[in-house]
Protein backbone atom coordinates (compact mmCIF):
# COMPACT_ATOMS: atom_id res chain seq x y z
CA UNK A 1 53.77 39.87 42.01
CA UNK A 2 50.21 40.75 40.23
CA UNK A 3 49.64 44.42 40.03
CA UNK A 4 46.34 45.75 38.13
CA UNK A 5 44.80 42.66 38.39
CA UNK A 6 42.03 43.98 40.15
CA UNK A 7 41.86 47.08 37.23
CA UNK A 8 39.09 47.06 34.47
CA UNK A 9 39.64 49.40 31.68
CA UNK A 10 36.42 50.69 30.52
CA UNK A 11 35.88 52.43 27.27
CA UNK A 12 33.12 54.70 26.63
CA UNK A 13 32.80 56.32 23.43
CA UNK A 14 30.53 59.43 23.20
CA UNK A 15 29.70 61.30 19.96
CA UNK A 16 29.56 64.86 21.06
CA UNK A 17 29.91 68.34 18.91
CA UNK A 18 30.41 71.32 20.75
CA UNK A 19 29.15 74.22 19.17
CA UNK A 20 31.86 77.36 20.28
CA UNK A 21 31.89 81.33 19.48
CA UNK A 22 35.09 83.50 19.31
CA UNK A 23 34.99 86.09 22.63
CA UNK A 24 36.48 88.41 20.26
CA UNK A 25 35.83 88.88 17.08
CA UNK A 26 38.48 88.77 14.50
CA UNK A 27 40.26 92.22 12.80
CA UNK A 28 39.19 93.00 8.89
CA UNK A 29 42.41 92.85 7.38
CA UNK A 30 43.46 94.06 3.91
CA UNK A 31 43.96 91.88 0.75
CA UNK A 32 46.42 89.63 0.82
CA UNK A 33 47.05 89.57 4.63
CA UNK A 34 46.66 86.15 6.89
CA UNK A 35 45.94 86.81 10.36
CA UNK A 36 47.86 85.94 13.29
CA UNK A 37 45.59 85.37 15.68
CA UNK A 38 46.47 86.71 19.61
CA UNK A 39 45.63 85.28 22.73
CA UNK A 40 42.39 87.09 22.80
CA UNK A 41 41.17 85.33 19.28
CA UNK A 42 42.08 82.24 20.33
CA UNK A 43 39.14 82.17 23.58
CA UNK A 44 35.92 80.75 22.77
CA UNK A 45 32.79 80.39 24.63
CA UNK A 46 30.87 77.35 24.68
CA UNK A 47 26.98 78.16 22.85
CA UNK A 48 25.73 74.75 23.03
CA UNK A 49 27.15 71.01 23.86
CA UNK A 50 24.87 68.86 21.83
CA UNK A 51 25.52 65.13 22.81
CA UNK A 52 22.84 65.54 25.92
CA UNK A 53 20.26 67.25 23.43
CA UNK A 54 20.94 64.55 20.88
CA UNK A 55 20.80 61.40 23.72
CA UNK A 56 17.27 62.42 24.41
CA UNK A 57 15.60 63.28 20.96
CA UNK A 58 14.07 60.75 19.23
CA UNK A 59 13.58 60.12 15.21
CA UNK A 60 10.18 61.50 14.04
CA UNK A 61 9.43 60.02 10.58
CA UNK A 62 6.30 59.01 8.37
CA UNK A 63 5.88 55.59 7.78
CA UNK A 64 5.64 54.65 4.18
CA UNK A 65 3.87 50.95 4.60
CA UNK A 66 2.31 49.73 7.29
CA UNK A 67 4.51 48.40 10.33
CA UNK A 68 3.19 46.13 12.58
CA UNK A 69 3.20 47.40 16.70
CA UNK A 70 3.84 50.99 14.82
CA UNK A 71 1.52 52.72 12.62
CA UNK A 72 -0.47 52.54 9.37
CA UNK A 73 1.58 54.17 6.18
CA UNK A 74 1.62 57.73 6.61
CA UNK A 75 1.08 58.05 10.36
CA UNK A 76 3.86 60.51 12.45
CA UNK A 77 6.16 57.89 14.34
CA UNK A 78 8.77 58.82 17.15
CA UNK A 79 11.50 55.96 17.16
CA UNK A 80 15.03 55.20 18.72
CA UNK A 81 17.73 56.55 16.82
CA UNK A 82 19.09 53.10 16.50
CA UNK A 83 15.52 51.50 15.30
CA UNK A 84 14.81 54.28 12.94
CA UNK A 85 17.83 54.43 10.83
CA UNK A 86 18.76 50.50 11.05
CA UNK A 87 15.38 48.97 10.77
CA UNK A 88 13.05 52.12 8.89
CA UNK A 89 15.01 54.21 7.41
CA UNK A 90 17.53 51.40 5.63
CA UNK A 91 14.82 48.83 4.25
CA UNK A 92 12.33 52.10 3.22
CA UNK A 93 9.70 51.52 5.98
CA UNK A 94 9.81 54.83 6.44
CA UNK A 95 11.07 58.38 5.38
CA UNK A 96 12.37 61.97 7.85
CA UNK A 97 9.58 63.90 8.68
CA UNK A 98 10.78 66.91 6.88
CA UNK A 99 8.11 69.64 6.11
CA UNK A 100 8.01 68.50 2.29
CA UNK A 101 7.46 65.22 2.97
CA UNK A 102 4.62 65.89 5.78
CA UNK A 103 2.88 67.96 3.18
CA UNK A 104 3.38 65.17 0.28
CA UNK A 105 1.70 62.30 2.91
CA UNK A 106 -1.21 64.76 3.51
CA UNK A 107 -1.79 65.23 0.01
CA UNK A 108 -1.74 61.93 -0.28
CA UNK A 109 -4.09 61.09 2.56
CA UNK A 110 -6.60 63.61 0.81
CA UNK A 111 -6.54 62.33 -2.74
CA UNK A 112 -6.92 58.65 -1.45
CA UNK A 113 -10.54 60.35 0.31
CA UNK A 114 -11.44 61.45 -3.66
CA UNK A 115 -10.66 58.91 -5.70
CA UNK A 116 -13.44 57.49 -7.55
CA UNK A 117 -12.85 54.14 -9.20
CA UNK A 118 -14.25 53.16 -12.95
CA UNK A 119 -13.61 50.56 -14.89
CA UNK A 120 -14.11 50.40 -18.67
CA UNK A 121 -13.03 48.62 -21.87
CA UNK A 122 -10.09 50.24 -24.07
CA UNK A 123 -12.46 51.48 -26.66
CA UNK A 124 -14.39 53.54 -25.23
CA UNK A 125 -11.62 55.18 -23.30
CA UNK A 126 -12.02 58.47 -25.01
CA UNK A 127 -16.33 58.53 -24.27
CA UNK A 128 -15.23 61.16 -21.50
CA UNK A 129 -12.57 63.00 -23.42
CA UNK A 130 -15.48 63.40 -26.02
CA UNK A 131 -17.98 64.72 -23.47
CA UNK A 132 -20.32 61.55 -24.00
CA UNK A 133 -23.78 61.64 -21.90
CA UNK A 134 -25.90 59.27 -21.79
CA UNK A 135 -29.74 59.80 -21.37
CA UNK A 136 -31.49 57.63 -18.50
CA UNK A 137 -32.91 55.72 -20.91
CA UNK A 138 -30.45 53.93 -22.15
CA UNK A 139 -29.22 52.56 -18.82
CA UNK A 140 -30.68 49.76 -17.43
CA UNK A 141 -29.63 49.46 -13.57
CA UNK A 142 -29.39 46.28 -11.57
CA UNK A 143 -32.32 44.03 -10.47
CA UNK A 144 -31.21 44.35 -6.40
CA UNK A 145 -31.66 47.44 -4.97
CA UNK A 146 -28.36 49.93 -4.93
CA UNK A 147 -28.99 51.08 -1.04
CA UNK A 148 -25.23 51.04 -0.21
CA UNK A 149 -21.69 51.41 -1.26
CA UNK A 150 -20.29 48.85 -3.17
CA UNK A 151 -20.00 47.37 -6.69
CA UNK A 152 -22.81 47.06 -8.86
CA UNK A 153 -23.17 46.01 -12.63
CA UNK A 154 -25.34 48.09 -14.88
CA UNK A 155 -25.98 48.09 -19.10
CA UNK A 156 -25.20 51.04 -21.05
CA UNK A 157 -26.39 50.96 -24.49
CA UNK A 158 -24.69 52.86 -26.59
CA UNK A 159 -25.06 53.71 -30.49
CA UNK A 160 -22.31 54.95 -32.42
CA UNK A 161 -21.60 56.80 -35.95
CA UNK A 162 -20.99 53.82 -37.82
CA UNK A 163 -24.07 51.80 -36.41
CA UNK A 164 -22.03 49.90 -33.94
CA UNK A 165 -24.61 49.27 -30.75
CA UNK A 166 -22.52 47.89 -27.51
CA UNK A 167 -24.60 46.96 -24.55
């Protein structure tokens, strides 16, 4: 004779926190004392039941490289829980979205719009701690026309203490 052939077990495991309050409040009791609780401490009333607010949320993080199909580094992402802390999170892709770290990306975003880049040899690395100018006439700008952003080459001739001249 089969019985519970026809049965399938299924097995669902939820992770839920239930956040509770006392109905009453407990008595202020002298030093030393434990309480005993009553019946009336032991009631609680339910203040929130978070596994339906967490099933719906998603991850917000910043991206800290660029992810194909999902942003540029620094751009606001909303992922899967799953994704986010498997894939992002665990290989460094990308970081929470805390307020600190919003703020750190936007600093970032505007110091990358005011960077200026120079080159220049080792030895004449302290010219601008010195305050160094140079007078027009001692630079000698390119042949082609500078009419747009790029990088140009240009002589700077410059005459030092000891009668060193570097062009």
């Amino acid at each position: 004779m089969k019985l519970f052939t026809s049965i399938k077990f299924i097995c669902l495991f939820l992770q839920t926190t239930y956040v509770l309050k006392r109905s009453h409040p407990l008595r202020l009791l002298k030093e030393g004392h434990e309480h005993r609780l009553k019946k009336m401490n032991k009631v609680y009333e339910l203040v929130e039941e978070t596994s339906s607010r967490d099933a719906k949320r998603k991850l917000e993080l910043i991206l800290t490289e660029d992810v194909p199909k999902m942003g540029k580094r620094g751009d606001v992402v909303h992922v899967r829980k799953q994704i986010g802390r498997n894939k992002l999170l665990a290989t460094g892709l990308a970081v929470y979205a805390s307020p600190e770290n919003r703020q750190m990306f936007q600093d970032r975003k505007i110091s990358k719009k005011c960077e200026l880049y120079v080159t220049c040899y080792k030895r004449f690395a302290c010219f601008p701690q010195l305050l160094v100018a140079a007078p027009p006439h001692t630079i000698t700008l390119p042949e082609e026309p500078v009419d747009r952003i790029g990088s140009y080459t240009f002589t700077v001739t410059v005459s030092l203490n000891s009668g060193y001249v570097h062009s």
